[in-house]
C-alpha atoms as a PDB file:
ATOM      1  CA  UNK A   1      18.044  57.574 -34.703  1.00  0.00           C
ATOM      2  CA  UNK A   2      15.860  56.645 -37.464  1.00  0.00           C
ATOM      3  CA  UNK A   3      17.266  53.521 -37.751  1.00  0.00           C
ATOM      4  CA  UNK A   4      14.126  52.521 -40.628  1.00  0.00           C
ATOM      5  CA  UNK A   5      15.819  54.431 -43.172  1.00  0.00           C
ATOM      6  CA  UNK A   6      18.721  52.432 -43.642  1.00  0.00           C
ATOM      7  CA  UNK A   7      16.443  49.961 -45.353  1.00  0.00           C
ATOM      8  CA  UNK A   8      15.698  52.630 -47.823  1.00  0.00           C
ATOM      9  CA  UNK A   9      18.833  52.965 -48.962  1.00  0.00           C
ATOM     10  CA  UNK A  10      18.916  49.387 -51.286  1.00  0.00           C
ATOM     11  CA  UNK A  11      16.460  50.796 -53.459  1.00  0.00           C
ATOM     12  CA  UNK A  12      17.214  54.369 -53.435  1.00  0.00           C
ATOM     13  CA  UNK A  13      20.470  52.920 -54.922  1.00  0.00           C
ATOM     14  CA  UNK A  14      18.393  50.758 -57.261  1.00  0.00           C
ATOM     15  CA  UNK A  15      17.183  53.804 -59.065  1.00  0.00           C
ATOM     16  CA  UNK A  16      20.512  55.863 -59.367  1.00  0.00           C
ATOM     17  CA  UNK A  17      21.733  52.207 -61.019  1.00  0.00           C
ATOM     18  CA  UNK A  18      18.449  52.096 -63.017  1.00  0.00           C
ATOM     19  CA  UNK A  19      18.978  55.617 -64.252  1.00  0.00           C
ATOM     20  CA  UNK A  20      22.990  54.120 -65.315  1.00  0.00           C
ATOM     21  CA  UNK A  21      21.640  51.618 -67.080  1.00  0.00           C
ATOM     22  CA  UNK A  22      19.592  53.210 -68.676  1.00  0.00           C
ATOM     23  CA  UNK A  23      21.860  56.118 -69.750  1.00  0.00           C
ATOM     24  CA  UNK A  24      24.359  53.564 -71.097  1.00  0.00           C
ATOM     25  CA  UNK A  25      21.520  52.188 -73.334  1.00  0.00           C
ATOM     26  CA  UNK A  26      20.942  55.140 -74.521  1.00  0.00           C
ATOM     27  CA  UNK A  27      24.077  55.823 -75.231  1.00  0.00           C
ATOM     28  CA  UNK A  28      25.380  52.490 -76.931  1.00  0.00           C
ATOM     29  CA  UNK A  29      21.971  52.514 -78.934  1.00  0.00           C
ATOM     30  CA  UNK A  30      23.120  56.440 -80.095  1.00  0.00           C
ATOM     31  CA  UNK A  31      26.574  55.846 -81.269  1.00  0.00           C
ATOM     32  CA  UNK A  32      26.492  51.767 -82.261  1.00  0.00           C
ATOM     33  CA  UNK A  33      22.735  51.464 -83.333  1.00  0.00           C
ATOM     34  CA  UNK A  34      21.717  48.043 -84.253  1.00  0.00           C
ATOM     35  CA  UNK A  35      21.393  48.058 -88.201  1.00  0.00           C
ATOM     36  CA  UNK A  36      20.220  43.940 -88.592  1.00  0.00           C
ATOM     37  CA  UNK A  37      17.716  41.799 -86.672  1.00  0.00           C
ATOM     38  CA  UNK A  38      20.410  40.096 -84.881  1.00  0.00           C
ATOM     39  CA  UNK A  39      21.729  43.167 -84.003  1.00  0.00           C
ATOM     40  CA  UNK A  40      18.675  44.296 -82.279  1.00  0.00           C
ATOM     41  CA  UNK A  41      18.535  40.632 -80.538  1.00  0.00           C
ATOM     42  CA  UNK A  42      21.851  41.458 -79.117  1.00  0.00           C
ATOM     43  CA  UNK A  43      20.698  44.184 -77.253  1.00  0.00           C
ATOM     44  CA  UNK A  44      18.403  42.068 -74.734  1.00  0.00           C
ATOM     45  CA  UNK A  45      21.987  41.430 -73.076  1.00  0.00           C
ATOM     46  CA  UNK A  46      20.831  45.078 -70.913  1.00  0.00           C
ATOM     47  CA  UNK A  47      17.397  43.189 -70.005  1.00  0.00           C
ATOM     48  CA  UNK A  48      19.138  41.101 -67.481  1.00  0.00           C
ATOM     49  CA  UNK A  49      20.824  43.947 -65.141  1.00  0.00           C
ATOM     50  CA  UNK A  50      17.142  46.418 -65.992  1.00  0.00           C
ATOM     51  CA  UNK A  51      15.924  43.077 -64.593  1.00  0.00           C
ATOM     52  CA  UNK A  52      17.908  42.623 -61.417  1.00  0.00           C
ATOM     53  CA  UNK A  53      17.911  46.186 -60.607  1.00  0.00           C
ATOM     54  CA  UNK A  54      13.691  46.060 -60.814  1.00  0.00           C
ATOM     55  CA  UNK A  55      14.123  43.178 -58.481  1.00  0.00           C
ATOM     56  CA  UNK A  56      16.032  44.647 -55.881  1.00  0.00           C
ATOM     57  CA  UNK A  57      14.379  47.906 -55.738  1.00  0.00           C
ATOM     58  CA  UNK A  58      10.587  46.064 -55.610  1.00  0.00           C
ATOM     59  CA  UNK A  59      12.048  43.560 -53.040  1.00  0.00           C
ATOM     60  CA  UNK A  60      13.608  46.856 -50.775  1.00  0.00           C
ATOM     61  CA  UNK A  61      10.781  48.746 -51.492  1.00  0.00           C
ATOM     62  CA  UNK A  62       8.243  46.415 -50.011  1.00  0.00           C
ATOM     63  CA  UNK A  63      10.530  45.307 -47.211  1.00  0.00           C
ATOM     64  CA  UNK A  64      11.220  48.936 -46.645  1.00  0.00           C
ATOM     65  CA  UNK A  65       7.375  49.615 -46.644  1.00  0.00           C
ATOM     66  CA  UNK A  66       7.027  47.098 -43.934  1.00  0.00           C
ATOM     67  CA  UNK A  67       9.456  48.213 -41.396  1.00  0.00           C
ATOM     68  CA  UNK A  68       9.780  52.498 -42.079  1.00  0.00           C
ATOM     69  CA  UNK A  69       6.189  53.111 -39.153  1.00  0.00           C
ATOM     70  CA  UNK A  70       7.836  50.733 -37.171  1.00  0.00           C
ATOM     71  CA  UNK A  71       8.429  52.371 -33.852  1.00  0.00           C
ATOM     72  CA  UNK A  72      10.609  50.784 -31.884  1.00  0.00           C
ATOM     73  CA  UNK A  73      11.657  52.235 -28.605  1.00  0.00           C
ATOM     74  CA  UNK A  74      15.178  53.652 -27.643  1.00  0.00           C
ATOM     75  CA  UNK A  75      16.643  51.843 -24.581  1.00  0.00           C
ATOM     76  CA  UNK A  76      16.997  54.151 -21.757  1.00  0.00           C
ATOM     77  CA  UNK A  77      20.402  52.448 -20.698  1.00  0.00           C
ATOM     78  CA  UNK A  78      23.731  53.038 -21.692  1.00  0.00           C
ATOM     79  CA  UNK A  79      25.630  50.503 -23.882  1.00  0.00           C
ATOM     80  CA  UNK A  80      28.014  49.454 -21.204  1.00  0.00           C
ATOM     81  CA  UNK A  81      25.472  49.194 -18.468  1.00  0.00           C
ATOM     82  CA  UNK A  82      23.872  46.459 -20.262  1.00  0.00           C
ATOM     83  CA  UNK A  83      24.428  42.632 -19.938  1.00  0.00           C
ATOM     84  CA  UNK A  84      22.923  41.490 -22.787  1.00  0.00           C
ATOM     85  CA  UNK A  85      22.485  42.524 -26.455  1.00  0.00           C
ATOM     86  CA  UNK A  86      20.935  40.914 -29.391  1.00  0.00           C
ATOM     87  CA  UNK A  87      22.142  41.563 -32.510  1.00  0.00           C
ATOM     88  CA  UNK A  88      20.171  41.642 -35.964  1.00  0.00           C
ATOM     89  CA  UNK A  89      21.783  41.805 -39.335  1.00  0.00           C
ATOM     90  CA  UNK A  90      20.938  44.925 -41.185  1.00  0.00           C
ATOM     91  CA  UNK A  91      19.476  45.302 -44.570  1.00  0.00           C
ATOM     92  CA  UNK A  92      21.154  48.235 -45.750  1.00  0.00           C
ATOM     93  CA  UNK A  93      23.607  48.099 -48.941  1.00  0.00           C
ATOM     94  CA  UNK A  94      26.588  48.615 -46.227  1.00  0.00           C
ATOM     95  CA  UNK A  95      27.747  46.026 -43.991  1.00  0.00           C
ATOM     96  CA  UNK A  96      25.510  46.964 -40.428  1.00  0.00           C
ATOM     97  CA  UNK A  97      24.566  45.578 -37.461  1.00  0.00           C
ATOM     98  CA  UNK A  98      21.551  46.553 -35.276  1.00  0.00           C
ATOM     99  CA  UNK A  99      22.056  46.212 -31.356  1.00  0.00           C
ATOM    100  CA  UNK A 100      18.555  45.445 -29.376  1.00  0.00           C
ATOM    101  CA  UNK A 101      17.831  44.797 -25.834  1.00  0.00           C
ATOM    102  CA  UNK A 102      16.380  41.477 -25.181  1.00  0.00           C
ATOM    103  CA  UNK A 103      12.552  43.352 -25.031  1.00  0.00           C
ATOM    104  CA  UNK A 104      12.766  45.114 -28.256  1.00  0.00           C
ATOM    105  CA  UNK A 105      14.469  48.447 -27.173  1.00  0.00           C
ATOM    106  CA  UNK A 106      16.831  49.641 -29.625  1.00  0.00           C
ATOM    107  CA  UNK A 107      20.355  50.323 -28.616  1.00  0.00           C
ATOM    108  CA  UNK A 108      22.159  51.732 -31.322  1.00  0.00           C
ATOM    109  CA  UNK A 109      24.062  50.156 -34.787  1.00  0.00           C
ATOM    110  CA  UNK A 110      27.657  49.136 -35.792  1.00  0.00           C
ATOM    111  CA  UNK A 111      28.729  49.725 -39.153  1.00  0.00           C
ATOM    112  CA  UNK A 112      31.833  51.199 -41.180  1.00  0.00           C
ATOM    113  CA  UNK A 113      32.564  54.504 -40.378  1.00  0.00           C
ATOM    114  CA  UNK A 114      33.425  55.580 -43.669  1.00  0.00           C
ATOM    115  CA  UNK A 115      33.610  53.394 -47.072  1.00  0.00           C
ATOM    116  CA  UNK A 116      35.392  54.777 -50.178  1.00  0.00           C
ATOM    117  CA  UNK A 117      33.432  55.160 -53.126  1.00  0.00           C
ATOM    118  CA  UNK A 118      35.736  52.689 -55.553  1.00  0.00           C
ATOM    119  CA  UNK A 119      34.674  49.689 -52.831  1.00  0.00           C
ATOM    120  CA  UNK A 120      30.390  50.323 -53.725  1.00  0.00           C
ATOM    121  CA  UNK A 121      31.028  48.327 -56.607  1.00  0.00           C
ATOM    122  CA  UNK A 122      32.545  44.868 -55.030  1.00  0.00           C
ATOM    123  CA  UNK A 123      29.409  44.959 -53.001  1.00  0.00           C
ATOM    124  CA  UNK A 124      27.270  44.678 -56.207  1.00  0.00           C
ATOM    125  CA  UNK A 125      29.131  41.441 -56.720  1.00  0.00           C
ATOM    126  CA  UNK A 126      29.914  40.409 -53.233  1.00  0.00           C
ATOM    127  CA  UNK A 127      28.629  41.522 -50.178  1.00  0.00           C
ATOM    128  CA  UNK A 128      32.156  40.052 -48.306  1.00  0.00           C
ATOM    129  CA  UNK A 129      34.706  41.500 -50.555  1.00  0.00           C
ATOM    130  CA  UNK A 130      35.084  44.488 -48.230  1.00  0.00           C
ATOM    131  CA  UNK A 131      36.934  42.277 -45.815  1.00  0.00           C
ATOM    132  CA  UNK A 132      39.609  42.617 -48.022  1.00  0.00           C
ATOM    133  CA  UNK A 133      40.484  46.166 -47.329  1.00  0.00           C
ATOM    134  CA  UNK A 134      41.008  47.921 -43.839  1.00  0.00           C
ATOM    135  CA  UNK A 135      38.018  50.055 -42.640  1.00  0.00           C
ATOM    136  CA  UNK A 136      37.347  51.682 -39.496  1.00  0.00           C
ATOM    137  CA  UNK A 137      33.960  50.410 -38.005  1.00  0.00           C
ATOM    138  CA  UNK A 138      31.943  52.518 -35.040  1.00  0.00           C
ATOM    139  CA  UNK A 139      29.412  52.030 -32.395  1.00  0.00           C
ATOM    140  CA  UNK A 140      26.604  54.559 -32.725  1.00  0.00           C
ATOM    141  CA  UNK A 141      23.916  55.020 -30.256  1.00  0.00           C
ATOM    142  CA  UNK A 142      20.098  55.536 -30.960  1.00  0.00           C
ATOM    143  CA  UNK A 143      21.312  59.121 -30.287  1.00  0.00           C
ATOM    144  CA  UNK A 144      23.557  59.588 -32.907  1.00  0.00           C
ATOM    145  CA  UNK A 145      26.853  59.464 -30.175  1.00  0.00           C
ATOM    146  CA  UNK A 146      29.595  57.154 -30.967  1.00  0.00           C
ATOM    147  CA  UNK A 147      30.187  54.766 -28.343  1.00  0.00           C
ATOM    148  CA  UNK A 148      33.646  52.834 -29.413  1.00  0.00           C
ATOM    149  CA  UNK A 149      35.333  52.205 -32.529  1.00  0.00           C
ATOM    150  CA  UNK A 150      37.831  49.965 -34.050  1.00  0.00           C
ATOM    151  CA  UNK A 151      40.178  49.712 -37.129  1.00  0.00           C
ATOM    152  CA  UNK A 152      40.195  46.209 -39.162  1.00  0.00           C
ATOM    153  CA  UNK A 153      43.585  45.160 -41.027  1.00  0.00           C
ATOM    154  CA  UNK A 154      45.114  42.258 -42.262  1.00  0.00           C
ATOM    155  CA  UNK A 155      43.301  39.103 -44.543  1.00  0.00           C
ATOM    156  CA  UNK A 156      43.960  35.309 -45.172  1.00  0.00           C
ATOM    157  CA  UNK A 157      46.618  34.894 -42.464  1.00  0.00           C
ATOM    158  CA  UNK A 158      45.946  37.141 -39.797  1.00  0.00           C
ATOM    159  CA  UNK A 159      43.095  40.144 -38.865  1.00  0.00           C
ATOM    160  CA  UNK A 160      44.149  42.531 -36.230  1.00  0.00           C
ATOM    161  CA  UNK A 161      41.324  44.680 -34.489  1.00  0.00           C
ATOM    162  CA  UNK A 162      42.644  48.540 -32.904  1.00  0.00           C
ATOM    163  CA  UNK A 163      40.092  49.202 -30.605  1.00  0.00           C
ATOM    164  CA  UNK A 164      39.719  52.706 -29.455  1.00  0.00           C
ATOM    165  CA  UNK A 165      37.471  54.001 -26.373  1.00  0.00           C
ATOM    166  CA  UNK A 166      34.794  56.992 -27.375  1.00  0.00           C
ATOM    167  CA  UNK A 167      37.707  59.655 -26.469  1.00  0.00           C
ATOM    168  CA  UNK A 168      39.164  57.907 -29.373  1.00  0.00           C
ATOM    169  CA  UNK A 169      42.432  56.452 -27.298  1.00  0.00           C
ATOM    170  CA  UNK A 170      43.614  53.109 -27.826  1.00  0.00           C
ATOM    171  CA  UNK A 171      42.627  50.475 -25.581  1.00  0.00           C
ATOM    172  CA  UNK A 172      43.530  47.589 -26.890  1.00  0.00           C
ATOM    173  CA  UNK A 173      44.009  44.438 -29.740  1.00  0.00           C
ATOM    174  CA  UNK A 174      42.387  41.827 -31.173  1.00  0.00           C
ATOM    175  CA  UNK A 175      44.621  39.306 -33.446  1.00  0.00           C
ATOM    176  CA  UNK A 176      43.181  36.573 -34.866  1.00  0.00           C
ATOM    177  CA  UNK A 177      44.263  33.749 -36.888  1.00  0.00           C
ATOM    178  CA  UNK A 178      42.375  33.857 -40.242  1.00  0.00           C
ATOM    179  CA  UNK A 179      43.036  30.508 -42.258  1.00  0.00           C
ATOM    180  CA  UNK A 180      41.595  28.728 -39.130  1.00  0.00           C
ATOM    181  CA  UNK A 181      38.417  30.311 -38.995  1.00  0.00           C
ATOM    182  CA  UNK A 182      36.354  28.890 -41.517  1.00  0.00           C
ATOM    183  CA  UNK A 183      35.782  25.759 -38.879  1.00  0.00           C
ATOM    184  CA  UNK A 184      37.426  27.044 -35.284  1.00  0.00           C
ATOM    185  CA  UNK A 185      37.741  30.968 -34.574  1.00  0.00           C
ATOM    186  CA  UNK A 186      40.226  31.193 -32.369  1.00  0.00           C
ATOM    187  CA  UNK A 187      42.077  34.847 -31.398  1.00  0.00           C
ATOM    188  CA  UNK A 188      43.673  36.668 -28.314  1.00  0.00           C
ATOM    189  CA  UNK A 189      42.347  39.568 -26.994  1.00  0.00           C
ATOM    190  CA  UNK A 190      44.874  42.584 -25.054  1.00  0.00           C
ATOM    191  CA  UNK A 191      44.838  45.611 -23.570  1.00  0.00           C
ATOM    192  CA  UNK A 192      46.561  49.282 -23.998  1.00  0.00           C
ATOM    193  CA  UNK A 193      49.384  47.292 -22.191  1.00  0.00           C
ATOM    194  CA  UNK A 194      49.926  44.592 -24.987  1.00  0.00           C
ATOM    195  CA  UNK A 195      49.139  42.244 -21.789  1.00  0.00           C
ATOM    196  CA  UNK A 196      46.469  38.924 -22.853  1.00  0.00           C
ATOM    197  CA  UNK A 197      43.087  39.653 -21.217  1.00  0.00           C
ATOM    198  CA  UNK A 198      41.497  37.173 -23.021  1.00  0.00           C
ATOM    199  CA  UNK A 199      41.593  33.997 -25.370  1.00  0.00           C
ATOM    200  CA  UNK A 200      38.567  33.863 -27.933  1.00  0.00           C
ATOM    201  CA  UNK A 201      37.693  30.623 -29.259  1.00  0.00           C
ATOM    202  CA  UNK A 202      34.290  30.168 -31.718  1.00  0.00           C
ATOM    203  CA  UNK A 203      32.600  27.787 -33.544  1.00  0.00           C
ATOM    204  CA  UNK A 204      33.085  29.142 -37.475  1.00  0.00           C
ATOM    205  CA  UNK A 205      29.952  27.448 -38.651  1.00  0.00           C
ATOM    206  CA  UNK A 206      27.521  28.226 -35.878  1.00  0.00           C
ATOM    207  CA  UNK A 207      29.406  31.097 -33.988  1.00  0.00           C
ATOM    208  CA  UNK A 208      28.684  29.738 -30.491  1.00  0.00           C
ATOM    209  CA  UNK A 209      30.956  30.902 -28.091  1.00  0.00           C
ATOM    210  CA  UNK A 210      31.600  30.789 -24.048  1.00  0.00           C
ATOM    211  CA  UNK A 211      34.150  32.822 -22.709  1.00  0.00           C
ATOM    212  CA  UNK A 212      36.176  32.273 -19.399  1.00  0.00           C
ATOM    213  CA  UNK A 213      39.583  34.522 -18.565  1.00  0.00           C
ATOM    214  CA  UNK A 214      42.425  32.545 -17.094  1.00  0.00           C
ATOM    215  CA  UNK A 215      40.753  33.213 -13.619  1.00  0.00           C
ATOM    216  CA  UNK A 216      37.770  31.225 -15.106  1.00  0.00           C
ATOM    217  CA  UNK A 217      35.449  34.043 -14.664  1.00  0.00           C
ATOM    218  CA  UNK A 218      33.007  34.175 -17.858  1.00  0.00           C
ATOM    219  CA  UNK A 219      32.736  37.370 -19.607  1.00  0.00           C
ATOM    220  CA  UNK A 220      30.456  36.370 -21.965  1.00  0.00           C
ATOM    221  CA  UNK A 221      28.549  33.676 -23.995  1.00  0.00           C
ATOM    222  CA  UNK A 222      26.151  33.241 -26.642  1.00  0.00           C
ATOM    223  CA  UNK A 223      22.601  31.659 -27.258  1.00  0.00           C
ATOM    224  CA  UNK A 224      19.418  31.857 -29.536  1.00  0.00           C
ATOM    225  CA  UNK A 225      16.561  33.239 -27.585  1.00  0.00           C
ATOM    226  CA  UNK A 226      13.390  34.829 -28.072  1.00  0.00           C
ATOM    227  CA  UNK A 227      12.727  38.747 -29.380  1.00  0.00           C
ATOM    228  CA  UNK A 228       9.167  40.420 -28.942  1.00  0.00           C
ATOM    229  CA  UNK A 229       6.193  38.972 -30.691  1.00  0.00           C
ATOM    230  CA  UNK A 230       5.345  42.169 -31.935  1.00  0.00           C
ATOM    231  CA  UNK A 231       8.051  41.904 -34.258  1.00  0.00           C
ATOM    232  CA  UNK A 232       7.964  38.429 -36.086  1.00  0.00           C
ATOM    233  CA  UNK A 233       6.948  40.764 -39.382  1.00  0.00           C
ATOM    234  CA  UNK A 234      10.266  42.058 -39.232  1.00  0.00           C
ATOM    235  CA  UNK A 235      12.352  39.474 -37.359  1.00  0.00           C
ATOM    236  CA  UNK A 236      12.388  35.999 -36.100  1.00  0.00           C
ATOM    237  CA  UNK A 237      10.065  35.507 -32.672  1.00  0.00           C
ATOM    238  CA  UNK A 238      12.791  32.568 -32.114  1.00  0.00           C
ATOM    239  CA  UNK A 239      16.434  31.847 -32.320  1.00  0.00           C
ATOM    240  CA  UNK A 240      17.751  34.927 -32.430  1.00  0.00           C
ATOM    241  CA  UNK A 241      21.709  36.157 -31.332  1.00  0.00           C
ATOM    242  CA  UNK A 242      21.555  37.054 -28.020  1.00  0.00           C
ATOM    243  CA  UNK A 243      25.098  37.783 -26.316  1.00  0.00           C
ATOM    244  CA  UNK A 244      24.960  37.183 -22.099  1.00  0.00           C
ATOM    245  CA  UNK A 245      27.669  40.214 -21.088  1.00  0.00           C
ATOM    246  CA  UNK A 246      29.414  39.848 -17.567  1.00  0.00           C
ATOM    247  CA  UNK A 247      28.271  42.525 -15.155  1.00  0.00           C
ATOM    248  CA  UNK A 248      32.048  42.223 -13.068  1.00  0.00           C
ATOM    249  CA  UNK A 249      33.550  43.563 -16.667  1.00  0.00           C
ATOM    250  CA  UNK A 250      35.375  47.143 -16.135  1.00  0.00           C
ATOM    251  CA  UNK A 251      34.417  49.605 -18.980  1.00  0.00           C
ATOM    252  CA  UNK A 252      37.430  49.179 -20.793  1.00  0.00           C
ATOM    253  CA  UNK A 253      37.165  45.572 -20.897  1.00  0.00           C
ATOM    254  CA  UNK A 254      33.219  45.536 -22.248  1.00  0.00           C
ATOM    255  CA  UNK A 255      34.394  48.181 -25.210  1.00  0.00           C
ATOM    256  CA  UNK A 256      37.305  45.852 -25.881  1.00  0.00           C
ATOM    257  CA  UNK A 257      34.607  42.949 -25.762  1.00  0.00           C
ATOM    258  CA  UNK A 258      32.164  44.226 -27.384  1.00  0.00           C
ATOM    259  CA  UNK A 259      34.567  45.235 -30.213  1.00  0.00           C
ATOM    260  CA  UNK A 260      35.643  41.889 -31.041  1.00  0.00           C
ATOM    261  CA  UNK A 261      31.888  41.037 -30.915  1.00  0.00           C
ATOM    262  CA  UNK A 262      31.182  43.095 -33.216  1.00  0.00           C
ATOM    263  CA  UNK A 263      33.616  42.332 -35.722  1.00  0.00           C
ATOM    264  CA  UNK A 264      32.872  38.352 -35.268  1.00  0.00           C
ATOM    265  CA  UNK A 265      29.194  38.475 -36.276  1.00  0.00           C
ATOM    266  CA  UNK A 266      29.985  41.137 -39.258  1.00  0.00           C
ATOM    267  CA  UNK A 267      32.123  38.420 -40.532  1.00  0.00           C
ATOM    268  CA  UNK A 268      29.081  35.998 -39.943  1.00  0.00           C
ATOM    269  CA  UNK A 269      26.560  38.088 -42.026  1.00  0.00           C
ATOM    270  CA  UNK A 270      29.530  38.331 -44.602  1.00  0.00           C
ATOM    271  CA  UNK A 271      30.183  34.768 -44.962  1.00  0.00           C
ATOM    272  CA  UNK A 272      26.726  34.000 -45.243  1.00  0.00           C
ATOM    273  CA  UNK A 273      25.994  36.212 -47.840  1.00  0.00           C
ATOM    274  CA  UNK A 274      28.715  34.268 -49.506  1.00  0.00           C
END
């Protein structure tokens, strides 16, 4: 997976937008031209989105620049074999998630499996106000497979997660109780059966999380830890999200976990970006 050329996208955007702009200027300025001084003044109203678009296509550009001879190397494990992942928000004008191993190797990316063109505009505006409509969101490995998926619904009051295996069968649920998670995350976790495998409980500032079944076995917890040296140009050397998995998990369980994961730090980025 060339997983580098999601940070071209930002400013390959930036120019169709440019090239909008610049149409409608064109346009106004052909069927409303400006016949008085203050007329013409009015017109610097279209420098300030020219200007915001330059910005965000020189800032992706040179960010993109940066990263796209980057080689990082695929991990040579399979998702659910792993007990750790660290997880790096992605730059890309879509919601994403990038899934390393703890020594750099890449593991794959989460994002929305498909978005519908009318949402492209709320992320101008808002990079959260996607939360507000169900999507589907995927697992795909460095080698293009997809590994798990699940189906967001639901907003204010309650989010419910449909979590399907790679066969696409439903193994499970994730309901969580929305108005509460601005401070305390707190949600239950069950499988194909509708029985509780699992009670989730966060912090909704920091995200930290440890957490034990009923048996009081830990499936999985979360810390900031160190990520190669090599790449402090693109990332942080230090506190970075790092996720401890259980190795005693059964497959089914780690999608299930993995899903609600997932979902919990794309809702971080989103309320950061706030």
């Amino acid at each position: 997976m060339l997983w580098w050329l999601t940070f071209k996208l930002p400013y390959t955007l930036g120019y169709v937008f440019l090239g909008f702009i610049i149409l409608v200027i064109i346009g106004w300025t052909l069927f409303n031209t400006p016949k008085t001084t203050g007329e013409w003044l009015e017109m610097l109203f279209f420098l300030f989105p020219l200007g915001l678009v330059f910005a965000i296509i020189f800032s992706s550009r040179s960010h993109y620049n940066k990263v796209k001879d980057i080689d990082f190397p695929n991990s040579k494990q399979r998702l659910l074999d792993l007990n750790h992942v660290v997880i790096k928000k992605d730059v890309g004008f879509t919601p994403r998630l990038l899934f390393f191993e703890k020594d750099g190797n890449f593991i794959g990316i989460m994002k929305p499996l498909e978005i519908p063109w009318w949402m492209f505009p709320f992320r101008i505006f808002n990079e959260s106000l996607h939360e507000l409509f169900p999507l589907t969101y995927g697992f795909i490995s460095h080698d293009e497979e997809t590994q798990f998926t699940f189906r967001k619904t639901g907003w204010l009051k309650q989010v419910k997660l449909t979590i399907f295996d790679r066969e696409n069968q439903d193994i499970g649920t994730y309901i969580q109780e929305e108005l509460k998670a601005l401070f305390r995350i707190k949600g239950k976790l069950y499988n194909e059966k509708d029985e509780e495998v699992l009670s989730i409980e966060a912090s909704g500032f920091s995200g930290d999380f440890r957490w034990k079944d009923e048996e009081g076995k830990q499936w999985a917890y979360f810390y900031n830890g160190k990520f190669p040296h090599e790449y402090k140009n693109i990332f942080r050397d230090t506190h970075n999200d790092i996720v401890e998995l259980s190795d005693t998990l059964s497959k089914q369980d780690k999608v299930r976990l993995l899903a609600v994961i997932g979902y919990l730090f794309m809702a971080r980025v989103n309320s950061k970006a706030q």
